[in-house]
C-alpha atoms as a PDB file:
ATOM      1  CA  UNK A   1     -17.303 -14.605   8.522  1.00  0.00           C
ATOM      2  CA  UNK A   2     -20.328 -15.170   5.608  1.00  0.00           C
ATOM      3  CA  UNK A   3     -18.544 -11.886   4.152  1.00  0.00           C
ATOM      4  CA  UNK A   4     -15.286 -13.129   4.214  1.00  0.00           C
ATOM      5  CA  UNK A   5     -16.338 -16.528   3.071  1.00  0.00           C
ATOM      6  CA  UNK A   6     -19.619 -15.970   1.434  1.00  0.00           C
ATOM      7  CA  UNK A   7     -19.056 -12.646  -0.254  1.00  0.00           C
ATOM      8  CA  UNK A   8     -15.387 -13.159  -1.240  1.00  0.00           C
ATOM      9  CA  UNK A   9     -14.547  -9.821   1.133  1.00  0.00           C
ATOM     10  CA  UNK A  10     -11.041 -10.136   2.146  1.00  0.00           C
ATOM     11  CA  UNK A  11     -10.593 -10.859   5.523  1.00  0.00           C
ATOM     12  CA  UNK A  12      -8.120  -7.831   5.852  1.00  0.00           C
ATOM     13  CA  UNK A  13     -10.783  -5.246   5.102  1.00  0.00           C
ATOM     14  CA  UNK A  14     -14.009  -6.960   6.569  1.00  0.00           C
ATOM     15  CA  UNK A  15     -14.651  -4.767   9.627  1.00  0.00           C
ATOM     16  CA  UNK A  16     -17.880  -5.506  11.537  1.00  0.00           C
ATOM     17  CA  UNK A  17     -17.793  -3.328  14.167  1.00  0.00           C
ATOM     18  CA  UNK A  18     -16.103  -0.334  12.189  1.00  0.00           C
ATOM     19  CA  UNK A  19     -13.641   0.377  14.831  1.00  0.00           C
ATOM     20  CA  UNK A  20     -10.781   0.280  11.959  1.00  0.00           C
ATOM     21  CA  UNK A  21      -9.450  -2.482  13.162  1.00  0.00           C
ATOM     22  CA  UNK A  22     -10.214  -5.881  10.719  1.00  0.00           C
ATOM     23  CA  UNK A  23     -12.211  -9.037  11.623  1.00  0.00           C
ATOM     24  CA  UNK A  24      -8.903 -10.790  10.837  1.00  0.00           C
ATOM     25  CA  UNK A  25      -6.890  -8.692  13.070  1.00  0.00           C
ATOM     26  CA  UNK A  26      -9.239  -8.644  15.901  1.00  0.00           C
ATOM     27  CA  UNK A  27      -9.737 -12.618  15.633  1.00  0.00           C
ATOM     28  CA  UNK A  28      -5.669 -13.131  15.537  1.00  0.00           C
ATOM     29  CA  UNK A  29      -5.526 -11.294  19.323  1.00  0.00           C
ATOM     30  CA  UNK A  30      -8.433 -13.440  20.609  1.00  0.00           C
ATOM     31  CA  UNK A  31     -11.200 -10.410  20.350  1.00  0.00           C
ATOM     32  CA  UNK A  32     -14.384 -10.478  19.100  1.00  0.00           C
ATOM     33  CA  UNK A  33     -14.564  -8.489  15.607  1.00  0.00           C
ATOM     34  CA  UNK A  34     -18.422  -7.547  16.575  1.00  0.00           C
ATOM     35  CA  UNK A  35     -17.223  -5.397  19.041  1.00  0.00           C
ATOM     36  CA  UNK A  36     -18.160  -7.512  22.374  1.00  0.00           C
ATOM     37  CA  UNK A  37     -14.989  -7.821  24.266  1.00  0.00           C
ATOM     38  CA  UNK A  38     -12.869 -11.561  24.217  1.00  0.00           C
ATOM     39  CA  UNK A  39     -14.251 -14.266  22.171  1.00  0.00           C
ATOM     40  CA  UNK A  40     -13.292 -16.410  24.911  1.00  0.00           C
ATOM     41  CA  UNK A  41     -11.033 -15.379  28.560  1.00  0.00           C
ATOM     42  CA  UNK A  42      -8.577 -18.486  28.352  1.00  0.00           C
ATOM     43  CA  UNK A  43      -7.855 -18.131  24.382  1.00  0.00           C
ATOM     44  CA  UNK A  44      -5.371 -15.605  23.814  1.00  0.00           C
ATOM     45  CA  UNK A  45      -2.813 -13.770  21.471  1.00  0.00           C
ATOM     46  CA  UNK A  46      -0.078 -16.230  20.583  1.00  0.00           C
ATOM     47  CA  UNK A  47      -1.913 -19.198  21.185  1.00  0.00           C
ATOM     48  CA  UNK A  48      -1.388 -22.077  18.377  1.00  0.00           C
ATOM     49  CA  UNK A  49      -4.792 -22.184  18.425  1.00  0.00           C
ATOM     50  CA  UNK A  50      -6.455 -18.621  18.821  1.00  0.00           C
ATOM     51  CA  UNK A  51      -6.791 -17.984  14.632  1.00  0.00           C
ATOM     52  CA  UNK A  52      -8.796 -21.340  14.359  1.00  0.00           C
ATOM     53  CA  UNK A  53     -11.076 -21.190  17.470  1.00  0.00           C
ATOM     54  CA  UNK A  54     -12.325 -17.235  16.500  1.00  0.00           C
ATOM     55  CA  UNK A  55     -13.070 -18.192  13.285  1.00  0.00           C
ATOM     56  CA  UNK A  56     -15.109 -21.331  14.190  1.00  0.00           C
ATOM     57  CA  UNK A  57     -16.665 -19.557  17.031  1.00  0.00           C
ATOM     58  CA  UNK A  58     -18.370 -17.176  14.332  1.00  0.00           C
ATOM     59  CA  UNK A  59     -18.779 -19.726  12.102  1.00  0.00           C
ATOM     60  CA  UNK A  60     -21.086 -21.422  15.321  1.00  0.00           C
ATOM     61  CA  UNK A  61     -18.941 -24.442  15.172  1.00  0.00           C
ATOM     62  CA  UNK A  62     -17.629 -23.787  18.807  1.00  0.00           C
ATOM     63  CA  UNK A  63     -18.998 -22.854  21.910  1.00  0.00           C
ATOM     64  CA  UNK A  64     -17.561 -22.024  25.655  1.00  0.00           C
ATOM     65  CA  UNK A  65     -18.314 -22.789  28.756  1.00  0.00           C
ATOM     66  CA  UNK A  66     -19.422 -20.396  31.187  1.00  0.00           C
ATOM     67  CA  UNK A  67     -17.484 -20.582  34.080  1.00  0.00           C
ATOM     68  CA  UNK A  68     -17.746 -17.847  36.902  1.00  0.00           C
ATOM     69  CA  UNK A  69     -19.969 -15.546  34.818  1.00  0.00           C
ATOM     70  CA  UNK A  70     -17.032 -16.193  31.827  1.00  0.00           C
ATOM     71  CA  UNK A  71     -16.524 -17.344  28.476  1.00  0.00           C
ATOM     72  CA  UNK A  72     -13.974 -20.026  28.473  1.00  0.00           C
ATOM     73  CA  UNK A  73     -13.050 -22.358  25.452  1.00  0.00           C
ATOM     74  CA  UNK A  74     -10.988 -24.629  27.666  1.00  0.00           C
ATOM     75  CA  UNK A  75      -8.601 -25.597  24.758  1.00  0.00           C
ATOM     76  CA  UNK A  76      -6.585 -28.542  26.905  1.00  0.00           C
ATOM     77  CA  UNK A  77      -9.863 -30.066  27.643  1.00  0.00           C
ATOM     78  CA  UNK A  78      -9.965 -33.619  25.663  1.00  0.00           C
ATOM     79  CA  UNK A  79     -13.377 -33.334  23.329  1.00  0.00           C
ATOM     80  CA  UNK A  80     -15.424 -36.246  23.127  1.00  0.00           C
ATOM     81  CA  UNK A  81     -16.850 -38.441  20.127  1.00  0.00           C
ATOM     82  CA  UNK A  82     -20.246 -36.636  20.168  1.00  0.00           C
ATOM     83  CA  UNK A  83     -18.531 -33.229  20.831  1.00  0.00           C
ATOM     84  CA  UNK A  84     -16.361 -33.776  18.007  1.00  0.00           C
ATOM     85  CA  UNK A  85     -18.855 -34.718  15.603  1.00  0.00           C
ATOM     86  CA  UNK A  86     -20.765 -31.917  16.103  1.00  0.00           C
ATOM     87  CA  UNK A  87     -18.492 -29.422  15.802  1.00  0.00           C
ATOM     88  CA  UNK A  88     -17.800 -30.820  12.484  1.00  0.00           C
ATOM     89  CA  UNK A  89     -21.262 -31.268  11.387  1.00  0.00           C
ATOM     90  CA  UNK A  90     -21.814 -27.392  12.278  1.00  0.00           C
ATOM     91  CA  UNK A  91     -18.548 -26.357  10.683  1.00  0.00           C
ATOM     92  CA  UNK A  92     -19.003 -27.920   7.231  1.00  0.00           C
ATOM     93  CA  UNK A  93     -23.210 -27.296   7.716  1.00  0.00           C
ATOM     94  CA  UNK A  94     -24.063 -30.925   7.046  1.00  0.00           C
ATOM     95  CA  UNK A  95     -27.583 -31.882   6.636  1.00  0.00           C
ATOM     96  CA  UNK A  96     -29.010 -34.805   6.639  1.00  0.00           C
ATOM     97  CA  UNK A  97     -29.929 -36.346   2.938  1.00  0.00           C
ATOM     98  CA  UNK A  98     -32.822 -35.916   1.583  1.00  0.00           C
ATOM     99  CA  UNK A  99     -34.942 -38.300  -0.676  1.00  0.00           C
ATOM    100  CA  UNK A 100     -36.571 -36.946  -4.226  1.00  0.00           C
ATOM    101  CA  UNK A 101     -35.984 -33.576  -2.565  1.00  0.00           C
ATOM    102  CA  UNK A 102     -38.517 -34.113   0.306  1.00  0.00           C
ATOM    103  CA  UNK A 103     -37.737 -34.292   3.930  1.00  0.00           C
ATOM    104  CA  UNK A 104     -38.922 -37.013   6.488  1.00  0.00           C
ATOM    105  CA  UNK A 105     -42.374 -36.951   6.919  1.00  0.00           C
ATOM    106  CA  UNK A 106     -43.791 -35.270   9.814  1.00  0.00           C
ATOM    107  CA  UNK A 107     -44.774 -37.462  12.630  1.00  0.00           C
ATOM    108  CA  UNK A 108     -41.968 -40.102  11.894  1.00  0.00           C
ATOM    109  CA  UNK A 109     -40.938 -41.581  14.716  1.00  0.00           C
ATOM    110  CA  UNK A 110     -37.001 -41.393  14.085  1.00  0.00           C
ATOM    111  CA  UNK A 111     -34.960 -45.167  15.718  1.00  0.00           C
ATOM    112  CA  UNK A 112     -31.402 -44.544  16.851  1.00  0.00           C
ATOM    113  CA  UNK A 113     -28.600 -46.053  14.383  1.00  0.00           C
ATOM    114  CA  UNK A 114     -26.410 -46.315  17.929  1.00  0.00           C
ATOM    115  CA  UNK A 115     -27.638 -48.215  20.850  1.00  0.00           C
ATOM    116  CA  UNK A 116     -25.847 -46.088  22.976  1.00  0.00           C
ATOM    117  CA  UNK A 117     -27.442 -42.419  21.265  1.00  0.00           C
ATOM    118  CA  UNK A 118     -30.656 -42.134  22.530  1.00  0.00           C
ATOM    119  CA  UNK A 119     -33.124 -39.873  20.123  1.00  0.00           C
ATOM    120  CA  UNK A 120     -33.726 -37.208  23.236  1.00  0.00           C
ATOM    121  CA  UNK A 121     -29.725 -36.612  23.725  1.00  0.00           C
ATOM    122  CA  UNK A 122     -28.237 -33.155  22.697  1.00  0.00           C
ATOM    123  CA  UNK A 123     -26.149 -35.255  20.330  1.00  0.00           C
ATOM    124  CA  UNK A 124     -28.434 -37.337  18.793  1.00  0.00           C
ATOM    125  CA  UNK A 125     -29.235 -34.779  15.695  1.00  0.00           C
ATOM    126  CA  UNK A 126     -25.180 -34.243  14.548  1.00  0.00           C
ATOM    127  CA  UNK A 127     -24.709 -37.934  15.259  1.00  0.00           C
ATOM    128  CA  UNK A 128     -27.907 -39.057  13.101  1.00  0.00           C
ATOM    129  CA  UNK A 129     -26.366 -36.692  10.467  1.00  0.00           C
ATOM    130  CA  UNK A 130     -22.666 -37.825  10.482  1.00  0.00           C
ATOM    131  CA  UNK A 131     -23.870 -41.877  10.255  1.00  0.00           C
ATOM    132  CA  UNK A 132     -26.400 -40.528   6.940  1.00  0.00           C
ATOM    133  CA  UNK A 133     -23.333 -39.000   5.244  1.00  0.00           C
ATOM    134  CA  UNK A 134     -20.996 -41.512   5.451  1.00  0.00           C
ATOM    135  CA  UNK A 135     -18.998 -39.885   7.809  1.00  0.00           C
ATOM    136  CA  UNK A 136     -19.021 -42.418  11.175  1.00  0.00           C
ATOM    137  CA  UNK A 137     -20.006 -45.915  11.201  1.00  0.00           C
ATOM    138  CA  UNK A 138     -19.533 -47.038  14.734  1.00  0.00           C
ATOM    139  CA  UNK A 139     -18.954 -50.661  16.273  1.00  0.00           C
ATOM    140  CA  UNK A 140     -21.188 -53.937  16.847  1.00  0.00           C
ATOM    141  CA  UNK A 141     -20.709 -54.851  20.313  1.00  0.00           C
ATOM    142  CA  UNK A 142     -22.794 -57.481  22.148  1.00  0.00           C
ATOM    143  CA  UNK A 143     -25.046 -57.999  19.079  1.00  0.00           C
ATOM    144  CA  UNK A 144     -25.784 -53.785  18.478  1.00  0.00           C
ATOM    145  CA  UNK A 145     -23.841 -50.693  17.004  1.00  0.00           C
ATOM    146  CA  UNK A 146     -22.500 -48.548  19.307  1.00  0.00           C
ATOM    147  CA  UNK A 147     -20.519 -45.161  18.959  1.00  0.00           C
ATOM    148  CA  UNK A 148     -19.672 -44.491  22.530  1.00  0.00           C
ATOM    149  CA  UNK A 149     -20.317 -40.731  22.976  1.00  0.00           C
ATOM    150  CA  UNK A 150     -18.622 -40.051  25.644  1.00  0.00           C
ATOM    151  CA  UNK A 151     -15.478 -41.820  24.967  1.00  0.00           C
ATOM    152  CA  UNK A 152     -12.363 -39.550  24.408  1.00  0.00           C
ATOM    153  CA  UNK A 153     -12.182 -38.946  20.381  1.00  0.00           C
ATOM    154  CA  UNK A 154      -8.501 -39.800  19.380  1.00  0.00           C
ATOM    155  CA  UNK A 155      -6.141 -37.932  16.991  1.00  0.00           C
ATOM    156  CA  UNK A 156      -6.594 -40.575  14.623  1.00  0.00           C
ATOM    157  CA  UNK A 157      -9.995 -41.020  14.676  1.00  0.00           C
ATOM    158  CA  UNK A 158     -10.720 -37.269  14.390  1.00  0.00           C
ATOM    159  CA  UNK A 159      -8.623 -37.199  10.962  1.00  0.00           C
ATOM    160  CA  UNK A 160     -10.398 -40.089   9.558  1.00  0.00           C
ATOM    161  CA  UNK A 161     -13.659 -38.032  10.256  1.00  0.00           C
ATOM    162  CA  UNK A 162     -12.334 -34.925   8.847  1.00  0.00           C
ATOM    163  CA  UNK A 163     -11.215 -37.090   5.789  1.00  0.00           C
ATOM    164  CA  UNK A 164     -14.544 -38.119   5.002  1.00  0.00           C
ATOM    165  CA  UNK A 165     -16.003 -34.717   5.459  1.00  0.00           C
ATOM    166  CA  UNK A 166     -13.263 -32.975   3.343  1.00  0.00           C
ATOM    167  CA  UNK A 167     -12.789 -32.670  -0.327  1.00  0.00           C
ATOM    168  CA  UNK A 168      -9.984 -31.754  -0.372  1.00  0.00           C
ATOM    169  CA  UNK A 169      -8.825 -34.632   1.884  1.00  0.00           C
ATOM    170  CA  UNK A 170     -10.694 -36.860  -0.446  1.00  0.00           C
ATOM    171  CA  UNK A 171      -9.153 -35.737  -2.965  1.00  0.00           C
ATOM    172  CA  UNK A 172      -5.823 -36.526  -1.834  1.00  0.00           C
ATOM    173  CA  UNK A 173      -6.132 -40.195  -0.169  1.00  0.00           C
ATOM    174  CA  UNK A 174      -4.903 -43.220  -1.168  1.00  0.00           C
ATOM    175  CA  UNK A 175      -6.878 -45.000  -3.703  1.00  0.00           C
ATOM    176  CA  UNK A 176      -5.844 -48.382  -4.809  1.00  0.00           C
ATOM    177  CA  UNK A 177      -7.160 -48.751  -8.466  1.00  0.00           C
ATOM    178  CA  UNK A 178      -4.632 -45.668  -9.210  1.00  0.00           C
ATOM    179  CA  UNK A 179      -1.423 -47.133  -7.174  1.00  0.00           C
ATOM    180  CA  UNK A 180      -0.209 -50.801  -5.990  1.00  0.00           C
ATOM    181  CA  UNK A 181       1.755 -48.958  -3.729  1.00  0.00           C
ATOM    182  CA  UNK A 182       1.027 -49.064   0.217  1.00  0.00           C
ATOM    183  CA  UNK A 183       0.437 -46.035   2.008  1.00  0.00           C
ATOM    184  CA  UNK A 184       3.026 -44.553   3.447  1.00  0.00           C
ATOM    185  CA  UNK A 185       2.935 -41.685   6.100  1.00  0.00           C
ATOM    186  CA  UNK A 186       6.093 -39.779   7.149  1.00  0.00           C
ATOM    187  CA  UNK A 187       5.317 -40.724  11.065  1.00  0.00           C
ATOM    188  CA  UNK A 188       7.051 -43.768  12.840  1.00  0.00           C
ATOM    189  CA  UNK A 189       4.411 -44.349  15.242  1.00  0.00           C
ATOM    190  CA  UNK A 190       1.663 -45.424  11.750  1.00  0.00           C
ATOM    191  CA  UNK A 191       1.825 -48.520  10.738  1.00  0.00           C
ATOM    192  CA  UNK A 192       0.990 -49.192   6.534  1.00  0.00           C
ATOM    193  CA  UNK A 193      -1.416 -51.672   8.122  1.00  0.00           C
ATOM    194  CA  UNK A 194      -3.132 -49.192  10.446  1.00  0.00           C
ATOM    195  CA  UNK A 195      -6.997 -48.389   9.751  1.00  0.00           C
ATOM    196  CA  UNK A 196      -5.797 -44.764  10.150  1.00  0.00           C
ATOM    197  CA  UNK A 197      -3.253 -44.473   8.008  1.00  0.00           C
ATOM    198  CA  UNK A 198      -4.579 -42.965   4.791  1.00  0.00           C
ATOM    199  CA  UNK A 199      -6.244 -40.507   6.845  1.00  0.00           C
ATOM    200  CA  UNK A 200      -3.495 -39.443   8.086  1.00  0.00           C
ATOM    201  CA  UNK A 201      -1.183 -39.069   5.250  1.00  0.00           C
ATOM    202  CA  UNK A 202      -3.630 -37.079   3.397  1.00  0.00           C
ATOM    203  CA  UNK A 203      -4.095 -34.610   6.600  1.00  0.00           C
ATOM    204  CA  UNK A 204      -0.113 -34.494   6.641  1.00  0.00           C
ATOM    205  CA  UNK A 205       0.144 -34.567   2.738  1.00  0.00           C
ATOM    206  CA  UNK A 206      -1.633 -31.099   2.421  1.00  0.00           C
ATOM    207  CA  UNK A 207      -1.129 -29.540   5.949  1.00  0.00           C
ATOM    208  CA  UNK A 208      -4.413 -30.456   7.820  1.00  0.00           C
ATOM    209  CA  UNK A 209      -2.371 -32.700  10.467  1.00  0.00           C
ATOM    210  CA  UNK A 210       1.573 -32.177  11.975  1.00  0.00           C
ATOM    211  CA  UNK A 211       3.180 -34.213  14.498  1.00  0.00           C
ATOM    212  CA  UNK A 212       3.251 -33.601  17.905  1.00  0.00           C
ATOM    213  CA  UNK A 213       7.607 -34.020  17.915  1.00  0.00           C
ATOM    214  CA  UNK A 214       9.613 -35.146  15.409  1.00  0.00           C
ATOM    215  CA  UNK A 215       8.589 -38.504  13.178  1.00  0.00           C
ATOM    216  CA  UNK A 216       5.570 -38.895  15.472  1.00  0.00           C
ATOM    217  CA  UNK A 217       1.814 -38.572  15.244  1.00  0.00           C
ATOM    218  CA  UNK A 218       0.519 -39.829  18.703  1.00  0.00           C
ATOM    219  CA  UNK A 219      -2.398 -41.610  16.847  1.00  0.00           C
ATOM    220  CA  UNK A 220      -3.545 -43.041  20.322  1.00  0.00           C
ATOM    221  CA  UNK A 221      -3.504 -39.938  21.925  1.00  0.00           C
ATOM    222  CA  UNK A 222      -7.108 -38.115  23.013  1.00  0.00           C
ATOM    223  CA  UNK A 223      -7.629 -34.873  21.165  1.00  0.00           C
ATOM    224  CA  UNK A 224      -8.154 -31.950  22.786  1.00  0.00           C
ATOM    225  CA  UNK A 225     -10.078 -28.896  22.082  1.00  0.00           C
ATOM    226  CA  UNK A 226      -7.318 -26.514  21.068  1.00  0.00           C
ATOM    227  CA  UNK A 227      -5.977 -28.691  18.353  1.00  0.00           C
ATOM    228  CA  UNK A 228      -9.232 -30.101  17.225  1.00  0.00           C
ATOM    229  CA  UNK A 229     -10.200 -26.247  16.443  1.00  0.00           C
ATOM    230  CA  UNK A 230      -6.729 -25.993  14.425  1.00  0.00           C
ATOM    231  CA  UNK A 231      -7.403 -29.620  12.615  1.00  0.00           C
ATOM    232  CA  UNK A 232     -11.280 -28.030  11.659  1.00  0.00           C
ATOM    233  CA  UNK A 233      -9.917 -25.032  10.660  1.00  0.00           C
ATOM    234  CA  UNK A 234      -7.241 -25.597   8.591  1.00  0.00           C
ATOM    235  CA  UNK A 235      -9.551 -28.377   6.552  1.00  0.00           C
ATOM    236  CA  UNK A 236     -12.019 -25.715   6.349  1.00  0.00           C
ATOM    237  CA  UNK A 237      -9.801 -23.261   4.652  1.00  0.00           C
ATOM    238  CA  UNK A 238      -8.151 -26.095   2.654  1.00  0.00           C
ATOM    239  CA  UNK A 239     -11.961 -26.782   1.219  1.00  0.00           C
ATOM    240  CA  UNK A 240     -11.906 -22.893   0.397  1.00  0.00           C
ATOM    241  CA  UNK A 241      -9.267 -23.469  -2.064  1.00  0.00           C
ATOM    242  CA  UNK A 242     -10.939 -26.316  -3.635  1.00  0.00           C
ATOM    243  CA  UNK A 243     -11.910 -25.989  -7.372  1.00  0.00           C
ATOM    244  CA  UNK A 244     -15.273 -27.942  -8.234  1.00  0.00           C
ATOM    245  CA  UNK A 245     -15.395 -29.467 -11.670  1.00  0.00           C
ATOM    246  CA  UNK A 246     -17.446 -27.898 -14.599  1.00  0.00           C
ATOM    247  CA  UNK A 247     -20.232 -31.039 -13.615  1.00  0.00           C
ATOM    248  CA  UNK A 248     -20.444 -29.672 -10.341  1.00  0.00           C
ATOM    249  CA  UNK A 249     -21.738 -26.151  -8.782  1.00  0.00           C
ATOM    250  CA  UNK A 250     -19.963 -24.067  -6.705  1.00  0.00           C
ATOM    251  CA  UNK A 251     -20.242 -24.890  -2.874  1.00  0.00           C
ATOM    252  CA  UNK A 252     -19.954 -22.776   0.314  1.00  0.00           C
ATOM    253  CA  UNK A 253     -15.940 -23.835   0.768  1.00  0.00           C
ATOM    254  CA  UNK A 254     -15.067 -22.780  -2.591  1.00  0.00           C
ATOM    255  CA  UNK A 255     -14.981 -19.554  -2.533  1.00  0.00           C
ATOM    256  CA  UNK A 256     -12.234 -17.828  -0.104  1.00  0.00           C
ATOM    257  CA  UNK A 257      -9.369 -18.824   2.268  1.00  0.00           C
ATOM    258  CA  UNK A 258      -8.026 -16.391   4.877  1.00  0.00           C
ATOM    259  CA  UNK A 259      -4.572 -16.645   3.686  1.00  0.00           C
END
């Protein structure tokens, strides 16, 4: 994966185990290209969602659950807020701003943004790191922000995530000082008025997002973990294709897609 993505080696002649068969290939039937077997038991050849989870599992976005003395990805599992956010925080490697290039002090005692995301939970790092980046804001409930965790993440809310993680998503939303037009979205069940709905017309706009049937999104609907890997994914490799401007330097998603 850092060849493919880092080095700008193809993905059709990157071979890490040098069994003559290419990462690419080997990801595509569900194997591992480093020569160890299945990436995961339950993801296989021909699965919408096989492509996306491989490549995220090398790029340490992913992880399985061992179950029986196997690896299983459990892609019809719903993923959670916290579960979501850190897969996204690992996929796009976000860190958490730093001030006149120092880090926090050592011995900082760190308070929780969320009243609900205490600082010794497993997802209290990814979380802290989404809220400093702009990417999740949470609720006020009962006089405190909350994120609630361990709700079910829905379809919406994981494209307005992505949206603010993205540049090339960015790039493509809906800004008013350019257009008094209202945003549109080609999906009967999103509302102009709907918090969601640039979010989603951008995803849908450049092929981040599709329907689940015909004229509908499901915004409501709780994501699971087979098409959260495809939503990643594809943003990912969208990113890859994305030309910086001469101000800025080149970044980690600029350099190759696996098209």
């Amino acid at each position: 994966y850092a060849e493919q993505y880092i080095y700008q080696t193809p993905a059709t002649v990157s071979d890490s185990d040098g069994d003559g068969v290419s990462d690419h290939q080997e990801i595509k039937k569900g194997r591992n290209p480093e020569g160890r077997g299945r990436v995961f038991a339950d993801v296989n050849e021909g699965d919408f969602y096989t492509d996306e989870v491989g490549y995220l599992y090398k790029r340490g976005s992913v992880k399985g659950y061992n179950v029986n003395g196997e690896q299983r990805f459990e892609p019809e599992r719903t993923v959670n807020r916290a579960e979501f956010v850190t897969m996204v925080v690992n996929a796009f490697d976000i860190k958490k701003p730093t001030f006149f290039g120092d880090s926090e002090p050592s011995g900082v005692t760190v308070s929780p943004v969320f009243s609900d995301v205490a600082a010794d939970t497993w997802y209290f790092e990814p979380i802290d790191r989404a809220y400093n980046n702009g990417l999740i804001s949470g609720e006020v409930q009962n006089n405190s922000v909350i994120f609630r965790p361990g709700d079910a993440i829905t379809r919406s809310e994981a494209v307005a995530i992505l949206l603010k993680a993205s540049k090339v998503l960015e790039q493509t939303s809906y800004d008013n000082s350019r257009t008094s037009s209202a945003c549109i979205t080609p999906f009967n069940d999103i509302s102009t008025q709907d918090w969601f709905c640039d979010s989603v017309r951008s995803a849908q706009q450049v092929g981040v997002a599709t329907g689940k049937e015909e004229g509908y999104f499901h915004p409501f609907d709780p994501l699971t973990r087979g098409e959260a890997a495809v939503m990643l994914q594809r943003t990912l490799e969208k990113d890859a294709l994305f030309v910086p401007s001469e101000s800025e330097s080149p970044s980690f998603f600029n350099l190759h897609s696996f098209n």
